[in-house]
C-alpha atoms as a PDB file:
ATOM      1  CA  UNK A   1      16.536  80.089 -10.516  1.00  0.00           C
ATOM      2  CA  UNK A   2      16.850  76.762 -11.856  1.00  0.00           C
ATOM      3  CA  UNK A   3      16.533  72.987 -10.103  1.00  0.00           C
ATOM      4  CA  UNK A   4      18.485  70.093 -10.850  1.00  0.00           C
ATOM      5  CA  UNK A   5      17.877  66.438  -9.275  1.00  0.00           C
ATOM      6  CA  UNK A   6      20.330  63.866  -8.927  1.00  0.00           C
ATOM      7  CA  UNK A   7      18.934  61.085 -10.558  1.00  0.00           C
ATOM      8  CA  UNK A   8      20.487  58.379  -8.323  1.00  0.00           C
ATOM      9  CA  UNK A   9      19.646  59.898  -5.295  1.00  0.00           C
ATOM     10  CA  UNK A  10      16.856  62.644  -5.931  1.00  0.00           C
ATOM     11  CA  UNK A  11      19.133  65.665  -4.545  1.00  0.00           C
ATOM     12  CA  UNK A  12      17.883  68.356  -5.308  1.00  0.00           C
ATOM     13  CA  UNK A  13      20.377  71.406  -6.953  1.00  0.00           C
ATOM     14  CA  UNK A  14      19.349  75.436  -7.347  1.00  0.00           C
ATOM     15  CA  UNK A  15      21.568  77.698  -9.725  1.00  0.00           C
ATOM     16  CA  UNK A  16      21.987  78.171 -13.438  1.00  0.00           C
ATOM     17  CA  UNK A  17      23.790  74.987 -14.116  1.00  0.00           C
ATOM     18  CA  UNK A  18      23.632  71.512 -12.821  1.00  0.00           C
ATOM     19  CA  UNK A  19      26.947  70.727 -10.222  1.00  0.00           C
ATOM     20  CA  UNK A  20      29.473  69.417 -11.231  1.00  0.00           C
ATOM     21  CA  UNK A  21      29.219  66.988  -8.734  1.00  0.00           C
ATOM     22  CA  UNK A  22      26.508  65.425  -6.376  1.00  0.00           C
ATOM     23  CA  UNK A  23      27.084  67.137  -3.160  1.00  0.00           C
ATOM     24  CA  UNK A  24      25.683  64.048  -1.436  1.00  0.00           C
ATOM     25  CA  UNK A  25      25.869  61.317  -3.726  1.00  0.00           C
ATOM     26  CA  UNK A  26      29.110  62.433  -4.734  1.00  0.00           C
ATOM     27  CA  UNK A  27      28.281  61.082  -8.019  1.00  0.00           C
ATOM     28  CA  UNK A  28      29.122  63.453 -11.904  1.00  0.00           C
ATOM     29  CA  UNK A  29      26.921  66.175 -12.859  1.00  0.00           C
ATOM     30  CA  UNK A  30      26.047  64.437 -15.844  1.00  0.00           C
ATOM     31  CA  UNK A  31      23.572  62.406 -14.141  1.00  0.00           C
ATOM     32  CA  UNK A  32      21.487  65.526 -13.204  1.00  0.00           C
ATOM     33  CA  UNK A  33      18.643  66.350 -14.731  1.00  0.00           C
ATOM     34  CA  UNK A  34      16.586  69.546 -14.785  1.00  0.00           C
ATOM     35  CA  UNK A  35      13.273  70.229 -12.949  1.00  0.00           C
ATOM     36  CA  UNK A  36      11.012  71.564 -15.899  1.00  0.00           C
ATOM     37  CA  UNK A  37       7.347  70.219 -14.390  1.00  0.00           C
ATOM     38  CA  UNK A  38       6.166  72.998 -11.403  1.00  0.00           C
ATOM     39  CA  UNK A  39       4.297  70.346  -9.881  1.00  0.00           C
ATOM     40  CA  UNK A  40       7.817  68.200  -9.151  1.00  0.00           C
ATOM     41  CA  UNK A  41       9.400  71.169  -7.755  1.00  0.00           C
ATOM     42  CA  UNK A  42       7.009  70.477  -4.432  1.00  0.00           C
ATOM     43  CA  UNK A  43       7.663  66.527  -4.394  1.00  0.00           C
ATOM     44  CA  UNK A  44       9.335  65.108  -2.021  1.00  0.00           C
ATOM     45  CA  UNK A  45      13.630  64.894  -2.643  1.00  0.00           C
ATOM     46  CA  UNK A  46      13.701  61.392  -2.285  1.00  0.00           C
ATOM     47  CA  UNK A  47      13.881  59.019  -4.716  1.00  0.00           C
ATOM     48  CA  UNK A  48      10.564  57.422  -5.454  1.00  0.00           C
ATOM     49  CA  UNK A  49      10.082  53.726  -4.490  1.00  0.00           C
ATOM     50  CA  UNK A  50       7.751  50.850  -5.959  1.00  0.00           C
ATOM     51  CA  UNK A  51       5.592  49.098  -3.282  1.00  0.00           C
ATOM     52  CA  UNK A  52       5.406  45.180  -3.360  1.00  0.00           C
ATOM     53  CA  UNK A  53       5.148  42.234  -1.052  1.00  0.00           C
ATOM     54  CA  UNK A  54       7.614  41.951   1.297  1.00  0.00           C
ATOM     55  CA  UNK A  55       8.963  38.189   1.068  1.00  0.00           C
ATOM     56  CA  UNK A  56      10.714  38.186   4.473  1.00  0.00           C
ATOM     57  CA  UNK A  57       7.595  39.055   6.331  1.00  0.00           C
ATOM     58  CA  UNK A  58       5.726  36.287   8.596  1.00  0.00           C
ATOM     59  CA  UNK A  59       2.307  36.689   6.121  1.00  0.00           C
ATOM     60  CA  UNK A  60       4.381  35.873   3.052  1.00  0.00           C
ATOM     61  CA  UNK A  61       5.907  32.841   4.519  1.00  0.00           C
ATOM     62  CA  UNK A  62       2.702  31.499   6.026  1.00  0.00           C
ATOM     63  CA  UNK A  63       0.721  32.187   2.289  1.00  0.00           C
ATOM     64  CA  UNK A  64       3.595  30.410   0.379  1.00  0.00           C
ATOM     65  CA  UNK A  65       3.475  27.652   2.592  1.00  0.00           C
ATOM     66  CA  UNK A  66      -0.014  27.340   2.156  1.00  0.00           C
ATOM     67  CA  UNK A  67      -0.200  27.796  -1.107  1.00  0.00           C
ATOM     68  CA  UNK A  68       2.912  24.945  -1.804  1.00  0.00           C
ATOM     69  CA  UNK A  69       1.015  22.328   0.516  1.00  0.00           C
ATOM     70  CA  UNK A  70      -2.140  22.761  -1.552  1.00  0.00           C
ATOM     71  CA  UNK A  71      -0.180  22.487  -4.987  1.00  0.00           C
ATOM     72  CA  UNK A  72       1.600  19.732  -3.945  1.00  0.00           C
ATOM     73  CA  UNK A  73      -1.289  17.649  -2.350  1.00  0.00           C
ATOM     74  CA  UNK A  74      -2.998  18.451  -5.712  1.00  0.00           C
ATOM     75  CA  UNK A  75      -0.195  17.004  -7.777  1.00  0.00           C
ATOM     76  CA  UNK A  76      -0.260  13.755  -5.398  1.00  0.00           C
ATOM     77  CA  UNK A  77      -4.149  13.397  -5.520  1.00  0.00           C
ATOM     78  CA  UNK A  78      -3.682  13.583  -9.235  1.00  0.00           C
ATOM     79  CA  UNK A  79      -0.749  11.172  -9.745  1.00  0.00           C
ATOM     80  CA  UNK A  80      -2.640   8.490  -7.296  1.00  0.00           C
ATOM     81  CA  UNK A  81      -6.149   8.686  -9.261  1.00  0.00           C
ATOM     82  CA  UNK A  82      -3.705   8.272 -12.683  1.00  0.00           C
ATOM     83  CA  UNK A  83      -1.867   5.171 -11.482  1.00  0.00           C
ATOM     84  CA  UNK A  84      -5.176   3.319  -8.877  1.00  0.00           C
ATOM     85  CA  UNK A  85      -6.203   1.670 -12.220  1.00  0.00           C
ATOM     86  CA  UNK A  86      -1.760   0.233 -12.492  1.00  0.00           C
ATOM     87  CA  UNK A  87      -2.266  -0.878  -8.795  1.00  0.00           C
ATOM     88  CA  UNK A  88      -4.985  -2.343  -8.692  1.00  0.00           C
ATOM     89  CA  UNK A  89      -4.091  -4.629 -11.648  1.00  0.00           C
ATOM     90  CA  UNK A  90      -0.612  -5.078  -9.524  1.00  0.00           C
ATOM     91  CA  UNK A  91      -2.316  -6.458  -6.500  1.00  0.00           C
ATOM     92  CA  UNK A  92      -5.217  -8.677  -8.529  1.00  0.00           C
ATOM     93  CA  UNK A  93      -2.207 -10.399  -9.941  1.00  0.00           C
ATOM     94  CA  UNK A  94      -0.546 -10.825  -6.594  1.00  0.00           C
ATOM     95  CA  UNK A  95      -3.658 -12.328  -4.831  1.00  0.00           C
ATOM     96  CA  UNK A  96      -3.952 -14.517  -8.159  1.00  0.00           C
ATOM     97  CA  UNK A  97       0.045 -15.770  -7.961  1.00  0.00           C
ATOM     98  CA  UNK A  98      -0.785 -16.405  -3.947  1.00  0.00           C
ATOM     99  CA  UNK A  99      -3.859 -18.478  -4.842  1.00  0.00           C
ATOM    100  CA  UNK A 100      -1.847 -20.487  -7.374  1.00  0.00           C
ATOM    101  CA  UNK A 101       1.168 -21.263  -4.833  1.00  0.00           C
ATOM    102  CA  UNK A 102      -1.136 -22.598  -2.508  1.00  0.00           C
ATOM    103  CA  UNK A 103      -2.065 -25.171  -5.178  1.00  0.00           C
ATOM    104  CA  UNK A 104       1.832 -25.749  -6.006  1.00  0.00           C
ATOM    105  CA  UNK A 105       1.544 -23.773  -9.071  1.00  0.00           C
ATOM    106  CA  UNK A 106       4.918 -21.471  -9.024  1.00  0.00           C
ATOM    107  CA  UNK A 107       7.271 -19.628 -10.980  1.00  0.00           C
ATOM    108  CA  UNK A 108       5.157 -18.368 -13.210  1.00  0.00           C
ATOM    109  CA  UNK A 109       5.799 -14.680 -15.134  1.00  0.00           C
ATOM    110  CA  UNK A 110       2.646 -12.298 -14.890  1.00  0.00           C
ATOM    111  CA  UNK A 111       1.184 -13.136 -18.268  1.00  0.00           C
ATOM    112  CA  UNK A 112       1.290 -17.023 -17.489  1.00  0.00           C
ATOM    113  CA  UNK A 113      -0.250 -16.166 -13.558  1.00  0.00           C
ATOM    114  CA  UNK A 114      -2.858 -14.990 -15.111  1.00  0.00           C
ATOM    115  CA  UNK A 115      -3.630 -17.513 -17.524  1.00  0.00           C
ATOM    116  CA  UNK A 116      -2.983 -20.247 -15.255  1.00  0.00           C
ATOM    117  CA  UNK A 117      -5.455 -18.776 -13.049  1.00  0.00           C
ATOM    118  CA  UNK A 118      -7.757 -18.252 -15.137  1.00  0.00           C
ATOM    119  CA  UNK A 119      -7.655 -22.128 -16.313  1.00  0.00           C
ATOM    120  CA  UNK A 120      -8.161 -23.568 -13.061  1.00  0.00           C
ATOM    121  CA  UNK A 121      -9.751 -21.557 -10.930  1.00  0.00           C
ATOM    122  CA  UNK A 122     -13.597 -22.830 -11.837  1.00  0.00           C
ATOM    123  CA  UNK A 123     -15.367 -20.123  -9.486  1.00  0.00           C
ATOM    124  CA  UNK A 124     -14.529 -17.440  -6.608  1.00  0.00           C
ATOM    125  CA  UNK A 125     -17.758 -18.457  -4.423  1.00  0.00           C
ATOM    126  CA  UNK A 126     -18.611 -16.700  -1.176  1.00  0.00           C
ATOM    127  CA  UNK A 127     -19.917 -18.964   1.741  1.00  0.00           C
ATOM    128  CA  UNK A 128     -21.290 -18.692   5.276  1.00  0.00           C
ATOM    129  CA  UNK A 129     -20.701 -20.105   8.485  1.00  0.00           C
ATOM    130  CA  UNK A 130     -23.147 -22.281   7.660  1.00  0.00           C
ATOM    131  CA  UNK A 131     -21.617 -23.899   4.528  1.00  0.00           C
ATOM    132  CA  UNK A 132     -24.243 -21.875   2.231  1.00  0.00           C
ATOM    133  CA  UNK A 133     -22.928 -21.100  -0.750  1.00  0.00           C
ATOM    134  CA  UNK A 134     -23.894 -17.145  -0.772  1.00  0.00           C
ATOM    135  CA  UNK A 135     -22.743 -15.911  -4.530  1.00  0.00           C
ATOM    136  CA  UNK A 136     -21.685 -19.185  -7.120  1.00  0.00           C
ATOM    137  CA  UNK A 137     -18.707 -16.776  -8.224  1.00  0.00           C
ATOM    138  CA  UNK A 138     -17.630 -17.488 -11.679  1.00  0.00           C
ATOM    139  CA  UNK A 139     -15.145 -18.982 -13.878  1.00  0.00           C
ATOM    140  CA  UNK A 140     -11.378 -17.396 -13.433  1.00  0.00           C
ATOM    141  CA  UNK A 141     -12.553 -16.717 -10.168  1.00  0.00           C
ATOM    142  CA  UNK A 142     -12.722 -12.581 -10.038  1.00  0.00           C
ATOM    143  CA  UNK A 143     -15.917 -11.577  -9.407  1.00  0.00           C
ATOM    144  CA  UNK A 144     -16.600 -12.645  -5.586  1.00  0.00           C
ATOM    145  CA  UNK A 145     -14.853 -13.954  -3.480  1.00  0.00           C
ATOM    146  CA  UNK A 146     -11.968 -12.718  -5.050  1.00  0.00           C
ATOM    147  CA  UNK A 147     -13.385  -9.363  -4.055  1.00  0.00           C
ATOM    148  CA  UNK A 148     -13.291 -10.322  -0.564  1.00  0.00           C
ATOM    149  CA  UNK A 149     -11.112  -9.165   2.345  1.00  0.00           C
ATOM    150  CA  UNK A 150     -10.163 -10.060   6.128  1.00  0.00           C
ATOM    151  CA  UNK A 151     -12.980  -7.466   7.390  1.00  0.00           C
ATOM    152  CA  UNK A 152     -15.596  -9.978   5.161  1.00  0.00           C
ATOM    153  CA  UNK A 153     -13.656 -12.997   6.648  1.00  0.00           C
ATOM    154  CA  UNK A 154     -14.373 -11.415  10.356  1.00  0.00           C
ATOM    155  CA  UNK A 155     -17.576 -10.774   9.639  1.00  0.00           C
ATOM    156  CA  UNK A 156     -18.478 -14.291   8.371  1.00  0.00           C
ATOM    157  CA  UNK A 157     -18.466 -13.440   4.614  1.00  0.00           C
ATOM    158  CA  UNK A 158     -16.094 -16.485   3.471  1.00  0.00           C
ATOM    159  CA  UNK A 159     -14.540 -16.624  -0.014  1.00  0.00           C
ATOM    160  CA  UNK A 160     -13.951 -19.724  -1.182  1.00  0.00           C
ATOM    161  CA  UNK A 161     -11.861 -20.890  -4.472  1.00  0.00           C
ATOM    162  CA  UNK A 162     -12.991 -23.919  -6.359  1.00  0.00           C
ATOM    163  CA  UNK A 163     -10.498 -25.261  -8.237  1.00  0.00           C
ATOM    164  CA  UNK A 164      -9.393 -27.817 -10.538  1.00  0.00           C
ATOM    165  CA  UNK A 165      -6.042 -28.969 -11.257  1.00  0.00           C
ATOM    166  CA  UNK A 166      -4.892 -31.917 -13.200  1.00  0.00           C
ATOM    167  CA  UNK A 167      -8.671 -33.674 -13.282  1.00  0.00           C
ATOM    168  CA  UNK A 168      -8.960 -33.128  -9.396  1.00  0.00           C
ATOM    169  CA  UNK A 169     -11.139 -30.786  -7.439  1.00  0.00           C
ATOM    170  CA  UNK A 170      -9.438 -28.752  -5.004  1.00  0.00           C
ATOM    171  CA  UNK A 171     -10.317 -26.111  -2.151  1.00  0.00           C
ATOM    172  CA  UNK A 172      -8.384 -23.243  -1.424  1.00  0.00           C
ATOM    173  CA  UNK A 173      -9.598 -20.886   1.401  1.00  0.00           C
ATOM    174  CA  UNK A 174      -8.136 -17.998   2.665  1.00  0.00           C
ATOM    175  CA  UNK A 175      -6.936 -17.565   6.219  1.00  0.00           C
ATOM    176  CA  UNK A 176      -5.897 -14.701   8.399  1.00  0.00           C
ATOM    177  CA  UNK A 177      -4.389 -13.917  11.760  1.00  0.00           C
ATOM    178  CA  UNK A 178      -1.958 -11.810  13.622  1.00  0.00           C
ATOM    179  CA  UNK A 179       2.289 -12.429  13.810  1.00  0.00           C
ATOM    180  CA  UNK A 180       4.755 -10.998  16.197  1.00  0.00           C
ATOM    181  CA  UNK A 181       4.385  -7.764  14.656  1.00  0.00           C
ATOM    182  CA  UNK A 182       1.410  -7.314  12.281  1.00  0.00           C
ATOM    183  CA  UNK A 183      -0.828  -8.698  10.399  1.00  0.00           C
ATOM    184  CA  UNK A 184      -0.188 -12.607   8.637  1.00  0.00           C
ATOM    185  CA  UNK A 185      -2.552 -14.602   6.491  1.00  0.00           C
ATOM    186  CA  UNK A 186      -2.661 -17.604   3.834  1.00  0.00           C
ATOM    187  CA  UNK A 187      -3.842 -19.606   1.450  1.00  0.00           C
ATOM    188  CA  UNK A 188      -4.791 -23.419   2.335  1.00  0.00           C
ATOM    189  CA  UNK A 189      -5.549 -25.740  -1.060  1.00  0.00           C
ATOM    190  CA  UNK A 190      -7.682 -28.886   0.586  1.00  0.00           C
ATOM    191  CA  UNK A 191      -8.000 -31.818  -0.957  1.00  0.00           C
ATOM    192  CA  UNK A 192     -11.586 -32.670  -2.325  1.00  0.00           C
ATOM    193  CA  UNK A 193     -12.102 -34.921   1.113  1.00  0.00           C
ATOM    194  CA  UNK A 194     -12.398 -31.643   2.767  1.00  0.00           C
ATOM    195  CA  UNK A 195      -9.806 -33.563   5.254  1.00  0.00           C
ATOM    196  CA  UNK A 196      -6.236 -33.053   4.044  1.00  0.00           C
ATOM    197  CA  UNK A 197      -3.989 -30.111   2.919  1.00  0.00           C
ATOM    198  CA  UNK A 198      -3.073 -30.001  -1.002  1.00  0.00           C
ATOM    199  CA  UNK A 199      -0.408 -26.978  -0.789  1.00  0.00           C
ATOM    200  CA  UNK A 200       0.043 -23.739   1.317  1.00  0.00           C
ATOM    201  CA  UNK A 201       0.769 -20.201   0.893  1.00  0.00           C
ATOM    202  CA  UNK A 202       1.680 -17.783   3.778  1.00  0.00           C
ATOM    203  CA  UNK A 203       2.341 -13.821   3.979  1.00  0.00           C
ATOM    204  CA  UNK A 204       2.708 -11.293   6.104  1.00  0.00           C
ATOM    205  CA  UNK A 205       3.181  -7.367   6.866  1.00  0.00           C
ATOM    206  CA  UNK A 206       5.984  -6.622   8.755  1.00  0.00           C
ATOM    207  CA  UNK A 207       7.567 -10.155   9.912  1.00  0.00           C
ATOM    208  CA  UNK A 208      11.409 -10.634  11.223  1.00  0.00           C
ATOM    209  CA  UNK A 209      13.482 -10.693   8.143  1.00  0.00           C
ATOM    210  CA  UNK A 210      15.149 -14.217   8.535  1.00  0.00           C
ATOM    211  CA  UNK A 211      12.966 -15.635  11.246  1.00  0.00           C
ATOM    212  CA  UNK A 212       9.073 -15.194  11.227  1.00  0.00           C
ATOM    213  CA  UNK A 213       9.072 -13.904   7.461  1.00  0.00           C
ATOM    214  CA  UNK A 214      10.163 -17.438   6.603  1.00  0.00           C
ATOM    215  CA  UNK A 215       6.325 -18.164   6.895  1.00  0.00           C
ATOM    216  CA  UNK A 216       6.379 -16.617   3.007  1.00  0.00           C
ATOM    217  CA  UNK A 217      10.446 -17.147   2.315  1.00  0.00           C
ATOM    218  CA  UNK A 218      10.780 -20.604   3.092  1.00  0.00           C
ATOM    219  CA  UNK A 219       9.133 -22.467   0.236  1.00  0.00           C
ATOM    220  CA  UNK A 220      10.636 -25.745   2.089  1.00  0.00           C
ATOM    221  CA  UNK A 221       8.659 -25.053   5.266  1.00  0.00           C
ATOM    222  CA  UNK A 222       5.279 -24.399   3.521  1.00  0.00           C
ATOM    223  CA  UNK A 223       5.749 -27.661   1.682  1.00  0.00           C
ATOM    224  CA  UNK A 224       5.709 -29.553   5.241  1.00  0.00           C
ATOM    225  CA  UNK A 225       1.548 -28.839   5.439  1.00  0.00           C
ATOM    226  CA  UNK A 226       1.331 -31.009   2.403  1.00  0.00           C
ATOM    227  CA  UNK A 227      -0.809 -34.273   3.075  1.00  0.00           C
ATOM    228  CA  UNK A 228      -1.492 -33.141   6.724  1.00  0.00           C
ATOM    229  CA  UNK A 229      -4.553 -34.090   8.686  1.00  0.00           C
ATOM    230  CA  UNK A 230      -7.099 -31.069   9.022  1.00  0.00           C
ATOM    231  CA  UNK A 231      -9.626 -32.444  11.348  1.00  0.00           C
ATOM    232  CA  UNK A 232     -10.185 -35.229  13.699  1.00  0.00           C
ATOM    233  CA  UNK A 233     -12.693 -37.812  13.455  1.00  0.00           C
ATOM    234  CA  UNK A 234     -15.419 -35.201  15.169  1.00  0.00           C
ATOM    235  CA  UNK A 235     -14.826 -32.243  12.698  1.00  0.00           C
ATOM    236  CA  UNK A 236     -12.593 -30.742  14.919  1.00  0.00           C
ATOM    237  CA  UNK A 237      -9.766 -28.334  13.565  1.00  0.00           C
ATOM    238  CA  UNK A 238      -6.663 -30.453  14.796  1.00  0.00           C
ATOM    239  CA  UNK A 239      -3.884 -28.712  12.333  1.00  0.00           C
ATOM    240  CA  UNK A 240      -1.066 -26.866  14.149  1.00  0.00           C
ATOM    241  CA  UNK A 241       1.930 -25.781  14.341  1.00  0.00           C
ATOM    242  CA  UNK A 242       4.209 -26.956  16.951  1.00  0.00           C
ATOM    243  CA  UNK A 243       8.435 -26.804  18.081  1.00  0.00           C
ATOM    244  CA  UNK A 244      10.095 -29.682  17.226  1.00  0.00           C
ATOM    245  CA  UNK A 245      10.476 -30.969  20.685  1.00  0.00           C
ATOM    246  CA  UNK A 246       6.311 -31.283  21.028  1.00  0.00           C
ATOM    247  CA  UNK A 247       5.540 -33.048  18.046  1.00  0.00           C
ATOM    248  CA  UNK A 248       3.267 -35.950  18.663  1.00  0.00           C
ATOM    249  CA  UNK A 249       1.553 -36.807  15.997  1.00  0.00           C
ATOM    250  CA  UNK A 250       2.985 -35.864  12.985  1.00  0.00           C
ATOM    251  CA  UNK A 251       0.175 -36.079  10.537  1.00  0.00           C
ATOM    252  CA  UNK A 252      -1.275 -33.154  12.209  1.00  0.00           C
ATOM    253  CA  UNK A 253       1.413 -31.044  13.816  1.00  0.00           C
ATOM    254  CA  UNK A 254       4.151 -29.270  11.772  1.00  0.00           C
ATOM    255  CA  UNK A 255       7.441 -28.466  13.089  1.00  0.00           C
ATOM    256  CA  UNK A 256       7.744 -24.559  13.799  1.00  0.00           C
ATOM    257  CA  UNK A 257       9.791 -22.095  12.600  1.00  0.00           C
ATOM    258  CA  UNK A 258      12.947 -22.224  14.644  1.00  0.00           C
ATOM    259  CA  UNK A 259      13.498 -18.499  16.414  1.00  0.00           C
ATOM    260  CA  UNK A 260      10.081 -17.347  15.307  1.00  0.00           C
ATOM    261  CA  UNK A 261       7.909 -18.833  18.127  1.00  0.00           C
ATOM    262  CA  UNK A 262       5.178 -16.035  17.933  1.00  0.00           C
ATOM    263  CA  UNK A 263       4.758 -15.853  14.059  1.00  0.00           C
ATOM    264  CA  UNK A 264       4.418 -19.820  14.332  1.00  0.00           C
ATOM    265  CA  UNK A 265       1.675 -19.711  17.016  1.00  0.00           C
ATOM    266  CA  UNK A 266       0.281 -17.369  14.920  1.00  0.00           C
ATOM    267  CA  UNK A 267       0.276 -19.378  11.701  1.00  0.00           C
ATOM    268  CA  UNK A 268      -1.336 -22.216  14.200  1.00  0.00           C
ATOM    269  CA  UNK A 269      -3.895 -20.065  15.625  1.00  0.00           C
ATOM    270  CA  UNK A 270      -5.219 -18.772  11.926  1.00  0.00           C
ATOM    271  CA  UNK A 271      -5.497 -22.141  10.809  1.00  0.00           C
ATOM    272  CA  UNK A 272      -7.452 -23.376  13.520  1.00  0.00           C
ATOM    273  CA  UNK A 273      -9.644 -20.388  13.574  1.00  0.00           C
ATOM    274  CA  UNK A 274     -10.035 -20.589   9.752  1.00  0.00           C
ATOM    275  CA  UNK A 275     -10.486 -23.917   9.535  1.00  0.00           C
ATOM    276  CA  UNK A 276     -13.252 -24.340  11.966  1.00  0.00           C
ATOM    277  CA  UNK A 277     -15.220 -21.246   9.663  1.00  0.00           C
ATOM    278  CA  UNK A 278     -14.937 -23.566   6.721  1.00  0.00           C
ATOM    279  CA  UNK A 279     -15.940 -26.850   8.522  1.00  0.00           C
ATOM    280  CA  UNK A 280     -19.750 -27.143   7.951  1.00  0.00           C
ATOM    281  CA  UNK A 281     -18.527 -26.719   3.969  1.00  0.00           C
ATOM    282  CA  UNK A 282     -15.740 -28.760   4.132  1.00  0.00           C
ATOM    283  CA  UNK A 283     -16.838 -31.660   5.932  1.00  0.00           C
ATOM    284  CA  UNK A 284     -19.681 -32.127   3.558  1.00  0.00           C
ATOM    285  CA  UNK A 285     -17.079 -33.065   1.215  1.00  0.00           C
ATOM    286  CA  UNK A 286     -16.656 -36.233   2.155  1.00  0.00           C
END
């Protein structure tokens, strides 16, 4: 006697001939095929299946997951050590073009920021509380001070940017504080009496978009700390920032930023505090 198997679903036919038709696959006879290997006559009927993962089970999920947030945190790690050399030169430039606005210097495209710079910026030094002069800094201003952040500035590490512009010697410090809802800090240009404001530059994080950010939008309203009085006759930071309705003495006090009360005091309270860090250099100025 003879066997047959279905070959779509591994019936298996005795007799002389193949059926004419799959009794349960109800599929043509043609697809039969005869037994000829005595070993296959003892297999199982039914049709023989490949074994693989099973992609709607928890443990596939869970791997692929795994192994997605590892290719992707790859990719990321990669494409941030490509471009840290792009941003880096980004935010140089940026502290450079905020240094030159604090000495009126504006407008400028990148390639002329950096020139400018370069040209009158005669050395980045670093200075203590004491006045010291710590590191000399160098010419384009880029190798201390610049280097500097506000953790230094807390910590008493002061840079300090000696500049010249138009024959004159100018100062500009750095100065940093808090606003109504982050972090706010400037650049001061003094005048080579150590006494009186040149030109300042203000910035911020996260300031109200119409009201405290006008500390950096309002080119008008940093122009109003120009020729103002930075300490009284006992070295005494006297510089502030006041509503309209308190000013007193005008060579000293500028009028605040109207609806932006707490980013004001805050401007005011940076000066004061940066100010009186740079006094013992300052005052020796004159």
């Amino acid at each position: 006697m003879k066997k047959f198997r279905c070959t779509v679903c591994g019936y298996i036919h005795e007799g002389d001939k193949a059926p004419e038709k799959c009794p349960q696959c109800l599929q043509s006879g043609d697809i039969f095929e005869e037994i000829t290997d005595p070993q296959a006559q003892d297999e199982d009927s039914a049709p023989v299946r490949k074994k693989g993962l099973n992609t709607n089970s928890n443990a596939y999920i869970i791997m692929y997951s795994c192994l997605m947030v590892v290719i992707v945190a790859f990719l990321l790690a990669y494409v941030s050590s490509t471009l840290k050399p792009i941003q880096d030169v980004n935010v140089a430039l940026d502290k450079k073009k905020q240094v030159l606005a604090a000495l009126n210097i504006r407008g400028l495209d990148n390639g002329a920021s950096s020139e400018k710079y370069a040209e009158v910026v005669e050395a980045d030094a670093i200075i203590d509380a004491d006045g010291g002069i710590v590191e000399q800094g160098s010419k384009g201003g880029e190798t201390a001070g610049f280097r500097l952040n506000s953790a230094d500035y807390k910590a008493g590490r002061l840079a300090l940017y000696i500049c010249n512009v138009d024959g004159e010697r100018k100062y500009v410090v750095p100065v940093y504080g808090m606003g109504l809802w982050g972090p706010i800090w400037g650049y001061i240009a003094v005048n080579e009496d150590g006494r009186t404001v040149y030109g300042a530059y203000f910035n911020h994080d996260s300031e109200t978009a119409g009201l405290g950010a006008e500390i950096k939008d309002s080119r008008a309203w940093q122009a109003k700390f120009e020729g103002k009085t930075i300490y009284d006759a006992t070295g005494t930071p006297v510089l502030k920032v006041l509503k309209s309705g308190e000013i007193k003495d005008t060579a000293t006090q500028v009028d605040a930023i109207t609806g932006a009360t707490l980013t004001s005091n805050g401007v005011s309270d940076m000066m004061l505090d940066g100010f009186a860090k740079y006094s013992k250099y300052l005052l020796k100025k004159q």
